[in-house]
C-alpha atoms as a PDB file:
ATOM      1  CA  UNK A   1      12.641  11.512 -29.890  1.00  0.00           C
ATOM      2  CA  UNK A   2      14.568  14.636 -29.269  1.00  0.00           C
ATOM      3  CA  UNK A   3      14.690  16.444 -26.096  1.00  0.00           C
ATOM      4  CA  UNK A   4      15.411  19.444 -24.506  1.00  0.00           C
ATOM      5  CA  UNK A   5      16.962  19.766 -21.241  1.00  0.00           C
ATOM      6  CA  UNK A   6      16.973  23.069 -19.533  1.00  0.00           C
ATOM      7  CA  UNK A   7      20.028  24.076 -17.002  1.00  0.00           C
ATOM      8  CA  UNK A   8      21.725  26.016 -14.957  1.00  0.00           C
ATOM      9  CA  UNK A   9      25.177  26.749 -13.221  1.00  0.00           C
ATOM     10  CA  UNK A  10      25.118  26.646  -9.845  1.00  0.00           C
ATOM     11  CA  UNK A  11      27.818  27.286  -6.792  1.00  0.00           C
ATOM     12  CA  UNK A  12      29.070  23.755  -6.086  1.00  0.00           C
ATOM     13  CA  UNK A  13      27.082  22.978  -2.671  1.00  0.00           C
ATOM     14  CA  UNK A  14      30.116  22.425  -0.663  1.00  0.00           C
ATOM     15  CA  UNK A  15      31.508  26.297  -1.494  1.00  0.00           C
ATOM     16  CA  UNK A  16      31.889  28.423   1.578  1.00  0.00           C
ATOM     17  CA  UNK A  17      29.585  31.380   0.068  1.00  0.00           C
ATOM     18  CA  UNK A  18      30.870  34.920   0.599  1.00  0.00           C
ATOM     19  CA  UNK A  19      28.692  37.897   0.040  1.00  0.00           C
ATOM     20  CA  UNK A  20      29.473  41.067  -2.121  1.00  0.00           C
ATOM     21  CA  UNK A  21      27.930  44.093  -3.656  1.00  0.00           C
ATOM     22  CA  UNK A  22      26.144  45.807  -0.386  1.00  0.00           C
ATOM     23  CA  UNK A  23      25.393  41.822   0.422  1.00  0.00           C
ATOM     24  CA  UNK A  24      23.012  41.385  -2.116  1.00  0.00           C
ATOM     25  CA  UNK A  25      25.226  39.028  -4.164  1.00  0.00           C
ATOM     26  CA  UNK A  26      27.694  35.579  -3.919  1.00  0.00           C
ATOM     27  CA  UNK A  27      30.800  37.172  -4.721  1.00  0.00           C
ATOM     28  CA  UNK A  28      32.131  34.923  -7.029  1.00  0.00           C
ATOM     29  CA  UNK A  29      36.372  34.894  -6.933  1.00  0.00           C
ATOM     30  CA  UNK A  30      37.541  31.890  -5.828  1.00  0.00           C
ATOM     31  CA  UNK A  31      33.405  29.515  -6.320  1.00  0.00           C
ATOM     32  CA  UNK A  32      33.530  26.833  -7.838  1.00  0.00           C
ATOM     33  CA  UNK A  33      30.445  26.288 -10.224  1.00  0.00           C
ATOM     34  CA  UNK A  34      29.304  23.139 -10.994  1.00  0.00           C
ATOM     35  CA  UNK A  35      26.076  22.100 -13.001  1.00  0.00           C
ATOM     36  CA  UNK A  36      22.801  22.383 -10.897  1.00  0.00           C
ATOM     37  CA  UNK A  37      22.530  18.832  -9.246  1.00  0.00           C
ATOM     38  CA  UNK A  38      18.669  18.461  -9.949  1.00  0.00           C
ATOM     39  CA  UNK A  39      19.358  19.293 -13.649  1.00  0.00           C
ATOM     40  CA  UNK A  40      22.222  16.073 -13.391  1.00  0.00           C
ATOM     41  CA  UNK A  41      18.859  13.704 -13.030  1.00  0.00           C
ATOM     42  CA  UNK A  42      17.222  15.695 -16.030  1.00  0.00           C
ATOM     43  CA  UNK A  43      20.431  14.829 -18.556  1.00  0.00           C
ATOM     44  CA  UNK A  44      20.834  11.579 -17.264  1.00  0.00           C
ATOM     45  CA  UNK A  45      16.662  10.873 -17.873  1.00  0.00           C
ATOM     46  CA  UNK A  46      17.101  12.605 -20.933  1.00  0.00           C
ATOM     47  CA  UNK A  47      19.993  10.451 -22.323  1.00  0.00           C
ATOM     48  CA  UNK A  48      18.468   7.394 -21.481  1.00  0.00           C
ATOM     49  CA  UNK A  49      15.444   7.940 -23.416  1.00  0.00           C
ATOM     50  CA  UNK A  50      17.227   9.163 -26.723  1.00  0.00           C
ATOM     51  CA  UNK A  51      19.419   5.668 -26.293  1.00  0.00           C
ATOM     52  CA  UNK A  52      16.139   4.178 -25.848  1.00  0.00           C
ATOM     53  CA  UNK A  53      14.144   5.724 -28.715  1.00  0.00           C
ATOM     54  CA  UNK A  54      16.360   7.703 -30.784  1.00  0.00           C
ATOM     55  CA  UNK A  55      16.522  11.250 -31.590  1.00  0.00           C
ATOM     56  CA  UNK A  56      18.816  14.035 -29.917  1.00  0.00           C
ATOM     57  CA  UNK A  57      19.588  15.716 -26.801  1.00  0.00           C
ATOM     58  CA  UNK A  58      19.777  19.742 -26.722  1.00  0.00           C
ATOM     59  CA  UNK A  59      20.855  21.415 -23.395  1.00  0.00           C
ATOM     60  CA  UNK A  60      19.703  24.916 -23.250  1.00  0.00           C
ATOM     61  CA  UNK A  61      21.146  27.725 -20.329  1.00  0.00           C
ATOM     62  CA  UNK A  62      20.703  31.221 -19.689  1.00  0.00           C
ATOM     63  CA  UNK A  63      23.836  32.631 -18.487  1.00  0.00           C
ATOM     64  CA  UNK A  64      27.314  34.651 -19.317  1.00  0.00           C
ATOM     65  CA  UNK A  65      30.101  33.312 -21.164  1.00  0.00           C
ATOM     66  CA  UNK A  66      31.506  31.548 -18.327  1.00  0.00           C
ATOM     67  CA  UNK A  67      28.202  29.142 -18.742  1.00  0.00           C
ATOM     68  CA  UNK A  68      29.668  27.605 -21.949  1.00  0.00           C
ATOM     69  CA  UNK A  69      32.309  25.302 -19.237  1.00  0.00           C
ATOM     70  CA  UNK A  70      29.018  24.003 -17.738  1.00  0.00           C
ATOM     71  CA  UNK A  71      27.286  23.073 -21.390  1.00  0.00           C
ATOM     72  CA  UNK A  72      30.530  21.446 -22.426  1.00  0.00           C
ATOM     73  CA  UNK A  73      30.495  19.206 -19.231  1.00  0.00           C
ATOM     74  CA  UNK A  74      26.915  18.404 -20.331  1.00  0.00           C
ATOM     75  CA  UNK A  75      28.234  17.558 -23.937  1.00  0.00           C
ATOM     76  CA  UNK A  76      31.215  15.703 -22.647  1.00  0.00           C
ATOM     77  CA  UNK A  77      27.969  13.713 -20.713  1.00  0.00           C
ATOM     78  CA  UNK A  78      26.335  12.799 -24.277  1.00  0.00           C
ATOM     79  CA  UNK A  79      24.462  15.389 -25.045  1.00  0.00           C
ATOM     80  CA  UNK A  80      24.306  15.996 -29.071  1.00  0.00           C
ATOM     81  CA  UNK A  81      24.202  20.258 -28.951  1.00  0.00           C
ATOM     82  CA  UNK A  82      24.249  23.008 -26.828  1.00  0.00           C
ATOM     83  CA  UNK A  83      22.556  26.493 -26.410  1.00  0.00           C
ATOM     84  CA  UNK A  84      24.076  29.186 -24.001  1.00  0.00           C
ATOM     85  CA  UNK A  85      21.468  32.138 -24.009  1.00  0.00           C
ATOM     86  CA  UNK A  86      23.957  34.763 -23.070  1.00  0.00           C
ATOM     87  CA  UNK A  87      22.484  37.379 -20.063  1.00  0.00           C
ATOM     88  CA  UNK A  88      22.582  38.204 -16.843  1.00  0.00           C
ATOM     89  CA  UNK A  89      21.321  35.280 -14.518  1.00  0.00           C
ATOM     90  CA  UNK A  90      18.921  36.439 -11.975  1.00  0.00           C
ATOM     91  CA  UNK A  91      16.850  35.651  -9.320  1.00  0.00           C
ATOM     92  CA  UNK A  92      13.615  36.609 -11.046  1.00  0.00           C
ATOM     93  CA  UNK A  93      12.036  33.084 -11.824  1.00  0.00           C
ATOM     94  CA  UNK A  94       9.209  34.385 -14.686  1.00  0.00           C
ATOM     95  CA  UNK A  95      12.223  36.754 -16.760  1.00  0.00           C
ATOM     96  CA  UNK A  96      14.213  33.071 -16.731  1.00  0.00           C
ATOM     97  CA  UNK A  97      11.174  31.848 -17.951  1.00  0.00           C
ATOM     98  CA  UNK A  98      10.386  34.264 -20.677  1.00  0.00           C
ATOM     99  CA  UNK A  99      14.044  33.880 -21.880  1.00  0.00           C
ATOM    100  CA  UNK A 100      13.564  29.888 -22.414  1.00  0.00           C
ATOM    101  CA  UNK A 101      10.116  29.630 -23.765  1.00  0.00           C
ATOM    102  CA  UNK A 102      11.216  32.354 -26.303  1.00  0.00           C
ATOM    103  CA  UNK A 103      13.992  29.719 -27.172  1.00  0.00           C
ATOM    104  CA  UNK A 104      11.472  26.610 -26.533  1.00  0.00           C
ATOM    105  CA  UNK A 105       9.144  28.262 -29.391  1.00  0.00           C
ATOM    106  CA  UNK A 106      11.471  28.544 -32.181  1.00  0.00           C
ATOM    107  CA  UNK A 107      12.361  24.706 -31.411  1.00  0.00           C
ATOM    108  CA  UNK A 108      10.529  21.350 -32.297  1.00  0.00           C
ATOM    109  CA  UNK A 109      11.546  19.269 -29.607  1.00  0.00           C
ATOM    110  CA  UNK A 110       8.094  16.809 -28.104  1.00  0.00           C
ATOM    111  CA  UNK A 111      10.220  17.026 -24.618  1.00  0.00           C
ATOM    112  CA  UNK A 112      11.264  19.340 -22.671  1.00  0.00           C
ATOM    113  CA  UNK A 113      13.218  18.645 -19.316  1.00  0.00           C
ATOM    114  CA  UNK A 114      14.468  20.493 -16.487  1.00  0.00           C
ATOM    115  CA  UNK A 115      15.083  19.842 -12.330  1.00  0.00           C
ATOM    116  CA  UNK A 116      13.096  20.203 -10.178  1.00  0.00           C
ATOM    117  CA  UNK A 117      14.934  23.406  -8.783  1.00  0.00           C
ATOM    118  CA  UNK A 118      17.861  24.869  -8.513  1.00  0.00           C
ATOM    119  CA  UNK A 119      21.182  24.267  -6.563  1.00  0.00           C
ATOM    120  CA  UNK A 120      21.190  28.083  -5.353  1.00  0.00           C
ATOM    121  CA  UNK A 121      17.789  29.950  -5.558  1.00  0.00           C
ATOM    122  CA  UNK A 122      15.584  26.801  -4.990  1.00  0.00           C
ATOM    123  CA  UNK A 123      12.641  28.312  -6.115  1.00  0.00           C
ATOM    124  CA  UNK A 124      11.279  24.854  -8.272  1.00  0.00           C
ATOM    125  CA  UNK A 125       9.192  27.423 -10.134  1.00  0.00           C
ATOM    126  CA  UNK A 126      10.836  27.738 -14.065  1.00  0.00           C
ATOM    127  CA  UNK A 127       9.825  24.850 -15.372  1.00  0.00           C
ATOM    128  CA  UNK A 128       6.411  25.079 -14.491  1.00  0.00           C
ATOM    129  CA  UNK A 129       6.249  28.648 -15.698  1.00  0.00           C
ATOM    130  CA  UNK A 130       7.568  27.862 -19.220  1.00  0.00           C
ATOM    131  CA  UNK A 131       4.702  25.285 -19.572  1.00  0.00           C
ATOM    132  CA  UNK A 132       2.269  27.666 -19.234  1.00  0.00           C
ATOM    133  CA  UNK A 133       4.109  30.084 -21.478  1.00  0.00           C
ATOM    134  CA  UNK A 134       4.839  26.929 -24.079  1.00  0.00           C
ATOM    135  CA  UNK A 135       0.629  26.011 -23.102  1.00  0.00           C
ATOM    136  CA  UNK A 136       2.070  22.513 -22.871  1.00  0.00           C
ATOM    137  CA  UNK A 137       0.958  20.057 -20.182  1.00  0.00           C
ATOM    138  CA  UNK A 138       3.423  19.826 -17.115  1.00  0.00           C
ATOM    139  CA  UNK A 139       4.351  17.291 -14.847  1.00  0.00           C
ATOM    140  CA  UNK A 140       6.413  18.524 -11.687  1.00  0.00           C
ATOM    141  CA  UNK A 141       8.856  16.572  -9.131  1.00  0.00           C
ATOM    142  CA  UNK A 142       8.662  13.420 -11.182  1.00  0.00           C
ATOM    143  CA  UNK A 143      11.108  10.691  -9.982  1.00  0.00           C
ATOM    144  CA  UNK A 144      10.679   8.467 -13.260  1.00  0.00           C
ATOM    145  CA  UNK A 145       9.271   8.622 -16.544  1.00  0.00           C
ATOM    146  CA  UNK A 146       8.983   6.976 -19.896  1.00  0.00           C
ATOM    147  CA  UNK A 147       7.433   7.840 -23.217  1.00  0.00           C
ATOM    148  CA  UNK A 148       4.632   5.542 -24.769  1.00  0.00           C
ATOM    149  CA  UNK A 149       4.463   6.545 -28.577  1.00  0.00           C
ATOM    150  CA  UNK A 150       2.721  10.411 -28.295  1.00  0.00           C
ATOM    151  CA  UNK A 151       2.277  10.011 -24.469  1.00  0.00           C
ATOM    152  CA  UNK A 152       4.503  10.465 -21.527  1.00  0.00           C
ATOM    153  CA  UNK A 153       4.014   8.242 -18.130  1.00  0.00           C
ATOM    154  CA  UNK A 154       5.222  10.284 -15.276  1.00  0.00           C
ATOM    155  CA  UNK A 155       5.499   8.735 -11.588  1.00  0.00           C
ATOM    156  CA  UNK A 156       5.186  11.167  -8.723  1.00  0.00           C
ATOM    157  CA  UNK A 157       6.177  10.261  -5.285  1.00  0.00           C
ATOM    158  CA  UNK A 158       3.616  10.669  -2.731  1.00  0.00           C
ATOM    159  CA  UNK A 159       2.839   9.946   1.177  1.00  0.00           C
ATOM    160  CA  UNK A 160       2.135   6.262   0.695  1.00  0.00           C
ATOM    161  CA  UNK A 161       2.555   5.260  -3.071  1.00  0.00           C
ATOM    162  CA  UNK A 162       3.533   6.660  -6.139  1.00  0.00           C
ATOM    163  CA  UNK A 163       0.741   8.755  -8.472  1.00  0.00           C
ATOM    164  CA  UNK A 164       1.439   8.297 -12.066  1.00  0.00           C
ATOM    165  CA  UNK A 165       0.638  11.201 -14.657  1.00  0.00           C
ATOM    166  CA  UNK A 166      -0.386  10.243 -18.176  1.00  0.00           C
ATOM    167  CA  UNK A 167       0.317  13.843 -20.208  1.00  0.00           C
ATOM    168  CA  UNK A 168      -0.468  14.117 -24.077  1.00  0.00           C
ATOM    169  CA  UNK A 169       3.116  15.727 -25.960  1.00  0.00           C
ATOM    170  CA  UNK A 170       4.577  18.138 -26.358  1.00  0.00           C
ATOM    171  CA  UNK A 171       4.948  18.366 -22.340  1.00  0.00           C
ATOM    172  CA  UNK A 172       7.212  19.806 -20.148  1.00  0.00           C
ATOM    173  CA  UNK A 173       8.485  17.201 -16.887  1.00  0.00           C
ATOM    174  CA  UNK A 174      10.472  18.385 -13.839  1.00  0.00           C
ATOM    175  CA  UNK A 175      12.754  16.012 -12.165  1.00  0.00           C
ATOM    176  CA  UNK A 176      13.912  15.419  -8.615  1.00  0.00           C
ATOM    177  CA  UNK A 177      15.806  12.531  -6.983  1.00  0.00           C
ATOM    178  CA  UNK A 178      14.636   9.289  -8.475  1.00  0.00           C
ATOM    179  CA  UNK A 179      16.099   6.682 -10.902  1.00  0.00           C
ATOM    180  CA  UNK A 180      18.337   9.224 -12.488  1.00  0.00           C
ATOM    181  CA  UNK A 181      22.046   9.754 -11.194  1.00  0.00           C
ATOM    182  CA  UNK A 182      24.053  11.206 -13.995  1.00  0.00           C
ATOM    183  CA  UNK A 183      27.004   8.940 -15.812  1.00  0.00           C
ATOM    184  CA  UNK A 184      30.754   9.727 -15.768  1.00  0.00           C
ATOM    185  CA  UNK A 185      31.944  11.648 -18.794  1.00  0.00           C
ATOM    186  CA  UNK A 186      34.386   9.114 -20.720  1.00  0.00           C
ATOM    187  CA  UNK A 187      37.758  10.062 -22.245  1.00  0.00           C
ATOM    188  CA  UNK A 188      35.992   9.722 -25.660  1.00  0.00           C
ATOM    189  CA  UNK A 189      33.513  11.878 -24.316  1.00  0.00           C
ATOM    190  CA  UNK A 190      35.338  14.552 -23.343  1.00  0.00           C
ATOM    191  CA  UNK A 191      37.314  14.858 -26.830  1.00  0.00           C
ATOM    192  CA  UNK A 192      34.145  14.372 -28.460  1.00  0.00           C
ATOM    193  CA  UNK A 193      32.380  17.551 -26.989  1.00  0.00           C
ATOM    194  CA  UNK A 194      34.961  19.865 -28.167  1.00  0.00           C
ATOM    195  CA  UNK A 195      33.752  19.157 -31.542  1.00  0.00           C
ATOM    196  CA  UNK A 196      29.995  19.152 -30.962  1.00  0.00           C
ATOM    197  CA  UNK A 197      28.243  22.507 -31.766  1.00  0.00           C
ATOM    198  CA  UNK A 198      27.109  24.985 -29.297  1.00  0.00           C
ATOM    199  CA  UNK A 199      25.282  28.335 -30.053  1.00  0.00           C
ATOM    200  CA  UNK A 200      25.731  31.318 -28.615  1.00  0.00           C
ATOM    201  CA  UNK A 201      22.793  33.370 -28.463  1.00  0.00           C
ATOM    202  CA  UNK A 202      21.935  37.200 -26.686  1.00  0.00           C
ATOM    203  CA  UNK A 203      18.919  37.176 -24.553  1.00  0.00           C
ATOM    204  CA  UNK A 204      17.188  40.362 -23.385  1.00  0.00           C
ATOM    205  CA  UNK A 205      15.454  39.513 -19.987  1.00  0.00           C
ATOM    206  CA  UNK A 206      13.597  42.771 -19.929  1.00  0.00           C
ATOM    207  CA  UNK A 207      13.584  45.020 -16.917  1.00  0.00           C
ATOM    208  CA  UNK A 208      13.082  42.654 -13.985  1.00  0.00           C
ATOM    209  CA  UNK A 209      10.319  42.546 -11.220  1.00  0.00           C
ATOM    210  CA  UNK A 210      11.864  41.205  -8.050  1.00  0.00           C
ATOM    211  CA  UNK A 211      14.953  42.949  -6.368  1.00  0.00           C
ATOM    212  CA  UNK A 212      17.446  41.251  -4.222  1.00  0.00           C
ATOM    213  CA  UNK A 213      17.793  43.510  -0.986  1.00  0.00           C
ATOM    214  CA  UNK A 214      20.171  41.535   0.784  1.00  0.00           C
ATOM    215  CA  UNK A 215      21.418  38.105   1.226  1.00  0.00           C
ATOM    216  CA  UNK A 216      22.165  36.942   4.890  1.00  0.00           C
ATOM    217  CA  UNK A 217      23.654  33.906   6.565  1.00  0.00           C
ATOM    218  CA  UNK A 218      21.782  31.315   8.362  1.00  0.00           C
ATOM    219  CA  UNK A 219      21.936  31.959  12.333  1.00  0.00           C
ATOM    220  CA  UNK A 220      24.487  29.964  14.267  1.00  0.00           C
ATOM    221  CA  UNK A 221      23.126  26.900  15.633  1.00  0.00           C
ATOM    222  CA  UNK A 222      23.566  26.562  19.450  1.00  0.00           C
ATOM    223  CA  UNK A 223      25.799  24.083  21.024  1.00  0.00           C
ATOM    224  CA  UNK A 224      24.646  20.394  21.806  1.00  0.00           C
ATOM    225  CA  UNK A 225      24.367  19.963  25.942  1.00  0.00           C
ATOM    226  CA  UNK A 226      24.538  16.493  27.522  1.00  0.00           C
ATOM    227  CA  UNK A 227      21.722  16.399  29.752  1.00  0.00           C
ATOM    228  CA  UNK A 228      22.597  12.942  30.836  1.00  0.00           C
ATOM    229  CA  UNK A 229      23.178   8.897  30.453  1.00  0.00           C
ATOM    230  CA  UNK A 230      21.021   5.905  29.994  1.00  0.00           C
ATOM    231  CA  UNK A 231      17.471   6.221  31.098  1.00  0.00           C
ATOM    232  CA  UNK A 232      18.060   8.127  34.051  1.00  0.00           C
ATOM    233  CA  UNK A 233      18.334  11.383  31.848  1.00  0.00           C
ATOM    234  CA  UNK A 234      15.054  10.941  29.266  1.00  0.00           C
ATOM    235  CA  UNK A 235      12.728  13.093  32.349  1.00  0.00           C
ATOM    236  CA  UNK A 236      15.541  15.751  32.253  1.00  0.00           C
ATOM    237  CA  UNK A 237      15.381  15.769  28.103  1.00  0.00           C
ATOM    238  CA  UNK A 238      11.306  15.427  27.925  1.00  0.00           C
ATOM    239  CA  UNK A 239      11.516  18.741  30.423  1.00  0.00           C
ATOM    240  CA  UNK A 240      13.687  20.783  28.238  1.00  0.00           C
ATOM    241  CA  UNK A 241      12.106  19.436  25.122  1.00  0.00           C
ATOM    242  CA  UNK A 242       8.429  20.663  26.855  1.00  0.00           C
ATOM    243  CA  UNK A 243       9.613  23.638  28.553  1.00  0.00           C
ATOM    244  CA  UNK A 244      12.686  25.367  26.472  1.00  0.00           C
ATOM    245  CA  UNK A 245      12.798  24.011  23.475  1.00  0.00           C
ATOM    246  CA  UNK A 246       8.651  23.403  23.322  1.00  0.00           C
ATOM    247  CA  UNK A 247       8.120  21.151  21.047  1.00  0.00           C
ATOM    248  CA  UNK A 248       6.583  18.634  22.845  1.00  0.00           C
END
């Protein structure tokens, strides 16, 4: 089976993010970008299956040049081809969208995988929004999968279980945290990707409908105060936990 795994370069989570441009972008001298962490569970799923059953693995991002480092990690992975869909990344979920089903259309592939959302803009809304561009079924914040001849078995976890999603292919799957944590590339690996072919392709994302106005930091948590020791302070803590904090 051949798959397609959709992704995206992403600040590495432990970058101290500065703003630029009137604070309505990361300013990006000195980031280190890494590949989305969600989309590490999709390759992983995604190269486990093709071991399993055969076929190839396509990564697919939307992104400028610098995006081609992040595909090449991907390849290095195991992946069998890459796609860089040159543009301007933004934060408008349904132009992303366009941009990949436009791709998805031209392309064959019964599967196509992505994360559940996105290291930066966490909006766990693309995926789902090429389905119903592709009008293929779509299974959202799956933690496992496998495919049964022209079917797909999808677990879901839920409050108290796990719900399992039977979809018909071609489908589209989102993946979160589950059985998937992504392999070390190998020294072969590595070598290997630098012959493996990636295309370069211009996208036109059309004029965009949501504007960033600006981006702001999280307010500074307030310092920790010792009310007391033992059980001698839990009346002071259940008073400021009723009457200044109030959430009890």
């Amino acid at each position: 089976m051949d798959i397609i795994v959709c992704m995206k370069r992403v600040p590495d989570t432990e970058t101290r993010v500065r703003f630029s441009d009137g604070a309505t972008a990361i300013d990006r001298d000195g980031v280190k970008f890494i590949l989305s962490p969600y989309d590490e569970f999709a390759l992983e799923a995604a190269l486990r299956t093709s071991e399993a059953a055969g076929g190839e693995v396509t990564v697919v991002t939307l992104g400028d040049e610098d995006s081609q480092e992040t595909l090449r990690a991907a390849l290095a992975a195991g992946a069998d081809a890459a796609v860089l869909l040159r543009g301007s990344v933004t934060m408008d979920g349904l132009a992303t969208a366009k941009v990949l089903a436009g791709e998805l259309k031209t392309r064959e592939e019964q599967l196509v995988l992505f994360g559940v959302k996105a290291g930066d803009d966490d909006q766990q809304q693309v995926g789902p929004m090429v389905a119903t561009l592709l009008g293929r079924p779509c299974a959202s914040d799956v933690t496992s999968f496998e495919v049964r001849g022209d079917v797909v078995r999808c677990d879901r976890a839920v409050e108290g279980g796990t719900e399992v999603v039977e979809m018909d292919l071609p489908a589209v799957v989102t993946l979160t945290k589950g059985d998937f944590e992504l392999r070390y590339a190998s020294l072969k690996g590595i070598m290997a990707a630098k012959r493996k072919p990636l295309d370069v392709k211009d996208a036109d994302l059309g004029p965009g409908r949501l504007v960033v106005e600006r981006l702001e930091y999280p307010p500074e948590r307030a310092e920790g105060r010792i009310v007391g020791e033992g059980v001698g302070a839990v009346p002071e803590l259940v008073r400021l936990l009723r009457d200044e904090a109030k959430v009890i």
